[in-house]
PDB file of N, CA and C in Angstrom:
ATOM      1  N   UNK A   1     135.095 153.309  96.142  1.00  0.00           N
ATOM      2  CA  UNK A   1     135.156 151.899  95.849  1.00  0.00           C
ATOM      3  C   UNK A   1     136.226 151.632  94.793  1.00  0.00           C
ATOM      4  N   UNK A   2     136.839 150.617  94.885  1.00  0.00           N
ATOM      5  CA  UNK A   2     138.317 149.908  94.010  1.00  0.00           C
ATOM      6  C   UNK A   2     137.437 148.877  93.313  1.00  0.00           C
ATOM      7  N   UNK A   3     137.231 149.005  91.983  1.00  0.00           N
ATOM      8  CA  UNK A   3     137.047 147.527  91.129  1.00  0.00           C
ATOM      9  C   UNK A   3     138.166 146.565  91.461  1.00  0.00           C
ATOM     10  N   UNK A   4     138.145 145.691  91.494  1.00  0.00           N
ATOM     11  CA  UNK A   4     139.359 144.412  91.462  1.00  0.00           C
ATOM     12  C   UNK A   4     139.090 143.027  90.616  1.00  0.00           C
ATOM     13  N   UNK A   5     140.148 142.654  90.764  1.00  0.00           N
ATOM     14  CA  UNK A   5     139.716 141.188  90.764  1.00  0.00           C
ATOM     15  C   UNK A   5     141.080 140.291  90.643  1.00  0.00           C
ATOM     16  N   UNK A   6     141.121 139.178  90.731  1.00  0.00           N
ATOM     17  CA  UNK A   6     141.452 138.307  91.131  1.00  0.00           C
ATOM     18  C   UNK A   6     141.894 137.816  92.703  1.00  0.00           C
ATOM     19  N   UNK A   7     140.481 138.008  93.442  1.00  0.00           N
ATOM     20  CA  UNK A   7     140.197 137.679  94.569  1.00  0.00           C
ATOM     21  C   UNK A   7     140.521 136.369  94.993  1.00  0.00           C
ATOM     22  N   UNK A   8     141.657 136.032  95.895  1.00  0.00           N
ATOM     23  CA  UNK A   8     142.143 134.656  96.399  1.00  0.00           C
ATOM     24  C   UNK A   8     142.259 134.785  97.838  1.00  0.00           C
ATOM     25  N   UNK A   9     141.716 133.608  98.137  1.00  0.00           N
ATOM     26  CA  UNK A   9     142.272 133.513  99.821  1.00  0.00           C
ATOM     27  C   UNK A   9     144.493 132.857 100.111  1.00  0.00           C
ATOM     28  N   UNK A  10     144.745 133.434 100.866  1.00  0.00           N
ATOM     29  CA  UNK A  10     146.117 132.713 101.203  1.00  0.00           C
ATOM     30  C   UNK A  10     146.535 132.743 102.776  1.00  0.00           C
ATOM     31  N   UNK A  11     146.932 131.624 102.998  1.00  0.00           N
ATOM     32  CA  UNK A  11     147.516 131.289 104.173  1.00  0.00           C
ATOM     33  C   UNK A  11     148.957 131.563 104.679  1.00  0.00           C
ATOM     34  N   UNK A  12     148.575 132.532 105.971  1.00  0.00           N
ATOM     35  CA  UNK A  12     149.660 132.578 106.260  1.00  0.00           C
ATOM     36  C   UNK A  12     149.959 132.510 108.300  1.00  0.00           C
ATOM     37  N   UNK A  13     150.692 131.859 108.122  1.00  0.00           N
ATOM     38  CA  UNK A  13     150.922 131.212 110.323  1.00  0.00           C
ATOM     39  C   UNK A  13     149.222 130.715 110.717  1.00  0.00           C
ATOM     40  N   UNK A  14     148.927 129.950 109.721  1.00  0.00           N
ATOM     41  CA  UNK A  14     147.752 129.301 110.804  1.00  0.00           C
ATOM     42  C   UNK A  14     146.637 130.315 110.297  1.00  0.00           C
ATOM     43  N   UNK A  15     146.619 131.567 109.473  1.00  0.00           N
ATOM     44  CA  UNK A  15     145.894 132.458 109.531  1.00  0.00           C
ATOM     45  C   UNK A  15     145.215 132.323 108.018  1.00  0.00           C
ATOM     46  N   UNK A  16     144.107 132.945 107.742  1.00  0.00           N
ATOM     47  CA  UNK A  16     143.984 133.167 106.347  1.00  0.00           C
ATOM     48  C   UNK A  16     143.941 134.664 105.860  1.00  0.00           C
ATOM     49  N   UNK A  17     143.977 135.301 104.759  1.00  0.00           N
ATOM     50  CA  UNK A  17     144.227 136.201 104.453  1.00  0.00           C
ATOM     51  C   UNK A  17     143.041 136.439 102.949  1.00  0.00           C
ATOM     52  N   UNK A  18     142.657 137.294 102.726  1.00  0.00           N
ATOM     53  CA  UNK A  18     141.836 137.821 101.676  1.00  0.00           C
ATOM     54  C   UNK A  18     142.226 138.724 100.577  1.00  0.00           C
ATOM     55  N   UNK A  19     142.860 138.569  99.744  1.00  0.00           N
ATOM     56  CA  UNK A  19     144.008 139.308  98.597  1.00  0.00           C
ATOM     57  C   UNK A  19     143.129 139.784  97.477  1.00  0.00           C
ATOM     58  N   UNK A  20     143.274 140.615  96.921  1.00  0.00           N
ATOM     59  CA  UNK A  20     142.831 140.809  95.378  1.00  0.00           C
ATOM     60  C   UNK A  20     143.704 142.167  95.047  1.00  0.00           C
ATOM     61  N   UNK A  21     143.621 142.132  93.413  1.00  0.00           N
ATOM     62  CA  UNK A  21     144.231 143.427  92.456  1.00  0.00           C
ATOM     63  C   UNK A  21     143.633 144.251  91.979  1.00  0.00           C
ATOM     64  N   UNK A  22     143.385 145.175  91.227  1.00  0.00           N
ATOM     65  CA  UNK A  22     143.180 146.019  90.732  1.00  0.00           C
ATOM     66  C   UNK A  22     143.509 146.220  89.164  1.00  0.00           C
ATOM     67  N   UNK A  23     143.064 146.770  88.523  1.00  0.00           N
ATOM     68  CA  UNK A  23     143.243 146.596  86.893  1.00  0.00           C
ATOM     69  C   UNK A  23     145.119 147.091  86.716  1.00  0.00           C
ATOM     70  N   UNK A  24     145.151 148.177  87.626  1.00  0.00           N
ATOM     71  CA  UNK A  24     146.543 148.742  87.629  1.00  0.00           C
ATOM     72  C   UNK A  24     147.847 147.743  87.810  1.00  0.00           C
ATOM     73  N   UNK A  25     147.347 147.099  88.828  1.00  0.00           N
ATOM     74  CA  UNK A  25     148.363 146.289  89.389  1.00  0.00           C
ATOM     75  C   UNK A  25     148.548 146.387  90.946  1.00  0.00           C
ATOM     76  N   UNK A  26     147.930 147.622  91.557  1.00  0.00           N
ATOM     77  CA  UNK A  26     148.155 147.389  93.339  1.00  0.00           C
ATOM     78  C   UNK A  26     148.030 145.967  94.009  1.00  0.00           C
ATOM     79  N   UNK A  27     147.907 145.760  94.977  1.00  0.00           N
ATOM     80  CA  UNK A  27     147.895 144.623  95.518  1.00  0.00           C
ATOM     81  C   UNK A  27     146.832 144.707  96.843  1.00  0.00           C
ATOM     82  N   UNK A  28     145.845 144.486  97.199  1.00  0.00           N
ATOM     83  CA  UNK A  28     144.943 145.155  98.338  1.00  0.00           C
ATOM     84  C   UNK A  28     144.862 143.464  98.970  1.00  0.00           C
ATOM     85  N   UNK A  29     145.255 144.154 100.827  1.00  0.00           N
ATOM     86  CA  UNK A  29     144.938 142.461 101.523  1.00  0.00           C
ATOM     87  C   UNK A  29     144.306 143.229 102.668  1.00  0.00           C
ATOM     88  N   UNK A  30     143.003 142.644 102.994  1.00  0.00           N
ATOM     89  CA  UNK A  30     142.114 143.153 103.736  1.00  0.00           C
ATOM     90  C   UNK A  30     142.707 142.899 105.226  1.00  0.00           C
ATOM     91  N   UNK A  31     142.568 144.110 106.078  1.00  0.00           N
ATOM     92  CA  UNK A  31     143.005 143.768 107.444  1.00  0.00           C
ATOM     93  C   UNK A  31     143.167 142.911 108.090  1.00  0.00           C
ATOM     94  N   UNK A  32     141.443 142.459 108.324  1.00  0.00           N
ATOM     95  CA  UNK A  32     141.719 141.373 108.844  1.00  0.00           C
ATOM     96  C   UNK A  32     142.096 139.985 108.646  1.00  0.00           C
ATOM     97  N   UNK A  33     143.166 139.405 109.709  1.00  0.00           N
ATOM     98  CA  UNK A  33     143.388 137.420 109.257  1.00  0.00           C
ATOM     99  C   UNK A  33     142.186 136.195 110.028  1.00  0.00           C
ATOM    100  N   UNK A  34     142.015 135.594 109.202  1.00  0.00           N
ATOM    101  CA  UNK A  34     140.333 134.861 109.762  1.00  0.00           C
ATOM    102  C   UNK A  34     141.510 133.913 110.350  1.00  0.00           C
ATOM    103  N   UNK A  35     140.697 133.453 111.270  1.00  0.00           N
ATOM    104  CA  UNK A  35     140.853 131.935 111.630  1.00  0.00           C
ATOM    105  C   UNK A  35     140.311 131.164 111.455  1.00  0.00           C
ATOM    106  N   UNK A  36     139.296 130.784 110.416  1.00  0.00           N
ATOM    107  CA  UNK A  36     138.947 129.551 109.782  1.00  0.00           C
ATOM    108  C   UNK A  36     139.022 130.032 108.265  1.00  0.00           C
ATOM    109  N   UNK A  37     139.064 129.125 107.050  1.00  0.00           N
ATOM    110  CA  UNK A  37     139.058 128.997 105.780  1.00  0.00           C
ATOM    111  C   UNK A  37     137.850 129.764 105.255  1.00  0.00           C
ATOM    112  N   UNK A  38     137.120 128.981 105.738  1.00  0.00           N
ATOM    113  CA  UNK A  38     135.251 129.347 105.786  1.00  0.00           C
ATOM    114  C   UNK A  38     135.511 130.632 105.998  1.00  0.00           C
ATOM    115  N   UNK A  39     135.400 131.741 106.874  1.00  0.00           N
ATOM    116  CA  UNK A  39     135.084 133.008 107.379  1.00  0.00           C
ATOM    117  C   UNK A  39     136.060 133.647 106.196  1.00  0.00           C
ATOM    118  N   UNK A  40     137.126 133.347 105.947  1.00  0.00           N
ATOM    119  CA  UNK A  40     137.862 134.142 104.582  1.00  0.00           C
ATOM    120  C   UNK A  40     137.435 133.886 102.889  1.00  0.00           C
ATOM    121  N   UNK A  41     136.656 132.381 103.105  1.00  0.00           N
ATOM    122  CA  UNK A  41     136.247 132.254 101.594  1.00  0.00           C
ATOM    123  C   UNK A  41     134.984 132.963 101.237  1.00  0.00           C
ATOM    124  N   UNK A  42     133.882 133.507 102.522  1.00  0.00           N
ATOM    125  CA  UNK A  42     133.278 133.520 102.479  1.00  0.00           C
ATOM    126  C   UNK A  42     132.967 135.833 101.916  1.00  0.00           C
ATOM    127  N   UNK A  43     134.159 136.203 102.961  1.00  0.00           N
ATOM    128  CA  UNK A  43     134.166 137.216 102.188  1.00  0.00           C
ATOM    129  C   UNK A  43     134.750 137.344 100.593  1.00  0.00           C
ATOM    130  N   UNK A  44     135.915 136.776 100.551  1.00  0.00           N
ATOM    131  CA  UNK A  44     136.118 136.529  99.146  1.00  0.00           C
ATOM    132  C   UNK A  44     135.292 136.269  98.071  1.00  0.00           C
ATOM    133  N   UNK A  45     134.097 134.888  98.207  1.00  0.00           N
ATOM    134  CA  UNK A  45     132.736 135.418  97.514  1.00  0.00           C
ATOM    135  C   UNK A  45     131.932 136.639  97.579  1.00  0.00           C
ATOM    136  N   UNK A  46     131.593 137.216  98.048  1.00  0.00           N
ATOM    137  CA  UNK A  46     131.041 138.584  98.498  1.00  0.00           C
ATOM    138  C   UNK A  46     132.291 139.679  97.568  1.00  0.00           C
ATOM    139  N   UNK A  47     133.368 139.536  97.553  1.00  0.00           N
ATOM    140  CA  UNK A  47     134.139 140.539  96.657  1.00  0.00           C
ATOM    141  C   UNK A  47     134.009 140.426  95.182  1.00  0.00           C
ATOM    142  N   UNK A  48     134.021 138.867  95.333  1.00  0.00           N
ATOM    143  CA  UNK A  48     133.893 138.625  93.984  1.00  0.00           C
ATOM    144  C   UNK A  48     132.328 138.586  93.135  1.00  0.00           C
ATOM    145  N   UNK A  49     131.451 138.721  93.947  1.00  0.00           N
ATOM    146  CA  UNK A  49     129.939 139.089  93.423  1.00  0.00           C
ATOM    147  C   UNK A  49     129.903 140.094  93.176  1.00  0.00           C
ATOM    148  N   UNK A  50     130.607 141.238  94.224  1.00  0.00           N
ATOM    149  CA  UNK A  50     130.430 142.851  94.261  1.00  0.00           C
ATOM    150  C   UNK A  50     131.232 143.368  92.962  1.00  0.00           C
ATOM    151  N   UNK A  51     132.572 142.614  93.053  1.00  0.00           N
ATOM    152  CA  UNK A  51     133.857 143.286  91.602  1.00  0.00           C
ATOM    153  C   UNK A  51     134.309 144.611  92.506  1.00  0.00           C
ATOM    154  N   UNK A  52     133.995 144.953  93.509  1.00  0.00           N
ATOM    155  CA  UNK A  52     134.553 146.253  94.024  1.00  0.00           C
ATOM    156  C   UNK A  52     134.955 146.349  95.818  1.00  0.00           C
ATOM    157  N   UNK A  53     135.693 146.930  96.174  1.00  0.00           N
ATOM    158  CA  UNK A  53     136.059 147.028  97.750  1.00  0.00           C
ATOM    159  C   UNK A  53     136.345 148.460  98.395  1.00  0.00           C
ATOM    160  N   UNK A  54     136.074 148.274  99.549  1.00  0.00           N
ATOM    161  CA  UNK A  54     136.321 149.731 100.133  1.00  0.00           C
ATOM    162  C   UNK A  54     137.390 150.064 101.077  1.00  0.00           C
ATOM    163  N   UNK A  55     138.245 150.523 100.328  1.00  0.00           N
ATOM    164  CA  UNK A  55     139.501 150.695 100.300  1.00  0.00           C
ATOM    165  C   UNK A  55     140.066 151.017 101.938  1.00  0.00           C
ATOM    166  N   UNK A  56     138.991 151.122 102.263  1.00  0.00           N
ATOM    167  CA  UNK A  56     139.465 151.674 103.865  1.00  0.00           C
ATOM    168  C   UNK A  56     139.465 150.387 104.908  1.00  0.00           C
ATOM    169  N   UNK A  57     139.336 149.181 104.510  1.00  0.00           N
ATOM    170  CA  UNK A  57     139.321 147.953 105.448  1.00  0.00           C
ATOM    171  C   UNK A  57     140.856 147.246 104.807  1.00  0.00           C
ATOM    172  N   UNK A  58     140.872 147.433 103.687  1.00  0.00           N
ATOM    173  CA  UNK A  58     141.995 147.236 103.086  1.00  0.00           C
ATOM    174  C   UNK A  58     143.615 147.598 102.958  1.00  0.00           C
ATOM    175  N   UNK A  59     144.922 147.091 103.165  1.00  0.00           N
ATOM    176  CA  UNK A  59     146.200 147.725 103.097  1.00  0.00           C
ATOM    177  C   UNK A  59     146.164 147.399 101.808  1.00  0.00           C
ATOM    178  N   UNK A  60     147.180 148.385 100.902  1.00  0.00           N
ATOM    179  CA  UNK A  60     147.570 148.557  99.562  1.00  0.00           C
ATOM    180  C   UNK A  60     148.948 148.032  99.749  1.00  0.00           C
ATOM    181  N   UNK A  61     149.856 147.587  98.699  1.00  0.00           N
ATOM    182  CA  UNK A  61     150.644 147.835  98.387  1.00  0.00           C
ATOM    183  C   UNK A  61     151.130 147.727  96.644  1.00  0.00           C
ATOM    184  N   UNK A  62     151.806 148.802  96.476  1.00  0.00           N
ATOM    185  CA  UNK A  62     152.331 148.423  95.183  1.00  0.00           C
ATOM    186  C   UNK A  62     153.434 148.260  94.193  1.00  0.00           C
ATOM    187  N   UNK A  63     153.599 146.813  93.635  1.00  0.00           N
ATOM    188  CA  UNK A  63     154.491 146.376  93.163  1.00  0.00           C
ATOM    189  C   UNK A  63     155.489 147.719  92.540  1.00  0.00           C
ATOM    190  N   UNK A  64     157.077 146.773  92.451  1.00  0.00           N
ATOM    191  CA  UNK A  64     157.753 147.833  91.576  1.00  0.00           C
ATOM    192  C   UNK A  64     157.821 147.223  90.124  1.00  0.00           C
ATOM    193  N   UNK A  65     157.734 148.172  89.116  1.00  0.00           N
ATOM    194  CA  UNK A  65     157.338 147.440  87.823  1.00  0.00           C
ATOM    195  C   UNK A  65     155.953 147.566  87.014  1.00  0.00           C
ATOM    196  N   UNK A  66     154.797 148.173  88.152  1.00  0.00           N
ATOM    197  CA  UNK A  66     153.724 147.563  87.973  1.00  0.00           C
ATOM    198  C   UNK A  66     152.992 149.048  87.175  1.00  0.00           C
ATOM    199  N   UNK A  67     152.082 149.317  86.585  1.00  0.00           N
ATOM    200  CA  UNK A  67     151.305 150.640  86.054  1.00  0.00           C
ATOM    201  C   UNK A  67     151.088 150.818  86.818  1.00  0.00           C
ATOM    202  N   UNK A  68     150.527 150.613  88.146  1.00  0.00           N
ATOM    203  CA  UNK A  68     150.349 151.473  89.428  1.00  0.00           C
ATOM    204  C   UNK A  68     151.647 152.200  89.664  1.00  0.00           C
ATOM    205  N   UNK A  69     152.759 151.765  89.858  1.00  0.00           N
ATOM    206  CA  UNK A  69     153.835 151.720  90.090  1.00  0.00           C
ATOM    207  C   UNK A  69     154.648 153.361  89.693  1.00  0.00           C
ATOM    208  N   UNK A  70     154.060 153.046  88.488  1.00  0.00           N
ATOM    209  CA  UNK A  70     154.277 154.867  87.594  1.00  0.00           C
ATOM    210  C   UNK A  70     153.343 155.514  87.763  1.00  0.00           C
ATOM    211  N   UNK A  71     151.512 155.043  88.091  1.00  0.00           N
ATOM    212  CA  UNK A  71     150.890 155.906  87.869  1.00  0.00           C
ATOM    213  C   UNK A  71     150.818 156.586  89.472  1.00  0.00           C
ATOM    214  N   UNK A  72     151.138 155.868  90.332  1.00  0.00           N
ATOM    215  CA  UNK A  72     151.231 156.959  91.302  1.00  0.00           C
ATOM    216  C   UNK A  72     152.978 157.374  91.889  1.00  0.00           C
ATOM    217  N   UNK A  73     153.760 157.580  91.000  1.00  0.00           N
ATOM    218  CA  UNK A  73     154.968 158.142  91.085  1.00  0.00           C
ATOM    219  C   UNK A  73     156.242 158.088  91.753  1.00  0.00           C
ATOM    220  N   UNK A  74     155.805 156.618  91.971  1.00  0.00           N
ATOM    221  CA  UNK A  74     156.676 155.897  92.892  1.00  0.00           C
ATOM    222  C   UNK A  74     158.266 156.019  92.257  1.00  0.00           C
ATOM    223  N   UNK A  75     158.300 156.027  90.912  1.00  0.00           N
ATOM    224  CA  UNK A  75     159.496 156.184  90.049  1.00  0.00           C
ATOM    225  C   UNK A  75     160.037 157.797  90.294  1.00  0.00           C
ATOM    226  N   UNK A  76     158.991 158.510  90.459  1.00  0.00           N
ATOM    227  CA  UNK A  76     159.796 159.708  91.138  1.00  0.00           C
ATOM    228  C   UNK A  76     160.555 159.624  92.798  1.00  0.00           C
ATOM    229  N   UNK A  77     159.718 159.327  93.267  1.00  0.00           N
ATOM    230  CA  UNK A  77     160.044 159.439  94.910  1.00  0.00           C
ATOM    231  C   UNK A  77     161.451 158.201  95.038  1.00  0.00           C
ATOM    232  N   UNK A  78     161.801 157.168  94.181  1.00  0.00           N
ATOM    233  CA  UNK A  78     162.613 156.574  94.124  1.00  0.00           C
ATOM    234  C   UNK A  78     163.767 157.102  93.482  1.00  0.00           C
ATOM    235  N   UNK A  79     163.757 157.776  92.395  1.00  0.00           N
ATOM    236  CA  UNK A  79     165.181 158.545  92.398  1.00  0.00           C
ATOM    237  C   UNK A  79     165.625 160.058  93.091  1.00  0.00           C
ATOM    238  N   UNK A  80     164.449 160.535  94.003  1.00  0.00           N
ATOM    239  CA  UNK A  80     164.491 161.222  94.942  1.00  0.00           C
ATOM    240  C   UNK A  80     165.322 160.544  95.857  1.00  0.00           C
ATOM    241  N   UNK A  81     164.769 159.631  96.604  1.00  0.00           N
ATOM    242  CA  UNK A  81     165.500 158.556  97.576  1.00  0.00           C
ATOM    243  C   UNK A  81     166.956 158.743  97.085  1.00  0.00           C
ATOM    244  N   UNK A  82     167.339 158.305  96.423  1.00  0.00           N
ATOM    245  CA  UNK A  82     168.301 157.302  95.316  1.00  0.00           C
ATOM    246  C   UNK A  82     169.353 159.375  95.542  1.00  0.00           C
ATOM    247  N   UNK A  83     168.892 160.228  95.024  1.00  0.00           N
ATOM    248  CA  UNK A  83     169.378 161.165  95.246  1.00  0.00           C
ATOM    249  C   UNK A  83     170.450 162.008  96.582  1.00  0.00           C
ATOM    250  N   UNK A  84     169.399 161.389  97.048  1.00  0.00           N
ATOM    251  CA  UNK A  84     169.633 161.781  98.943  1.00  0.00           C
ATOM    252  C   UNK A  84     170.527 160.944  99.182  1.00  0.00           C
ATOM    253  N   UNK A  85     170.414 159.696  99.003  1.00  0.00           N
ATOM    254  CA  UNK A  85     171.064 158.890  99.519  1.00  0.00           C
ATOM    255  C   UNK A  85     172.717 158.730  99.082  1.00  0.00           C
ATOM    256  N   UNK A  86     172.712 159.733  97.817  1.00  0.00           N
ATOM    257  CA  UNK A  86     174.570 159.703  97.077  1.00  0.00           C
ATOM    258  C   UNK A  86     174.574 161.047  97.717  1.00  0.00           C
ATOM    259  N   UNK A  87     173.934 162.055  98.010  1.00  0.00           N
ATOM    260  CA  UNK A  87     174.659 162.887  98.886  1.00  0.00           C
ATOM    261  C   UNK A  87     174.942 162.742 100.146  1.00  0.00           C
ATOM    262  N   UNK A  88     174.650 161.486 100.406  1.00  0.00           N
ATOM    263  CA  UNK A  88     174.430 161.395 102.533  1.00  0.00           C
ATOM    264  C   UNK A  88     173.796 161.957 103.565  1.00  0.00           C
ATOM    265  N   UNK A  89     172.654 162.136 102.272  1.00  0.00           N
ATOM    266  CA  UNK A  89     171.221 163.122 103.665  1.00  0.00           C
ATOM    267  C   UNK A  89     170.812 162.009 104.039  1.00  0.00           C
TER     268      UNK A  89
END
């Protein structure tokens, strides 16, 4: 389970979407897109009673900048990249 919080619904093509963070900074948006307001606000209460989610219904992503950002080593694998890429691998 992921503590979170700041659980918001957002719209996107007609769809709604179910968002929240993490103390770190990740960004977690639950698979599925509702098609009514209702069916997305309604899990969004339910996250926000619980404070926690299970990470496996959920996509991550995480910001650049963010303490997630360093704490899972994204600043390495980026000047890895960044490496490869001035030699032309």
């Amino acid at each position: 389970m992921v503590k979170v919080r700041n659980v918001r619904v957002e719209t996107e093509k007609n769809r709604f979407l179910v968002t929240c963070n993490d103390s770190d900074g990740r960004v977690y948006t639950h698979e599925r897109m509702f098609a009514t307001r209702q069916a997305a606000d309604r899990l969004a209460d339910r996250v926000k009673v619980r404070g926690d989610i299970g990470a496996a219904y959920w996509d991550c992503y995480t910001p650049y900048g963010t303490d997630a950002w360093l704490l899972d080593d994204m600043e390495v694998t980026l000047m890895d990249d960044e490496e490869r890429h001035a030699k032309g691998m």
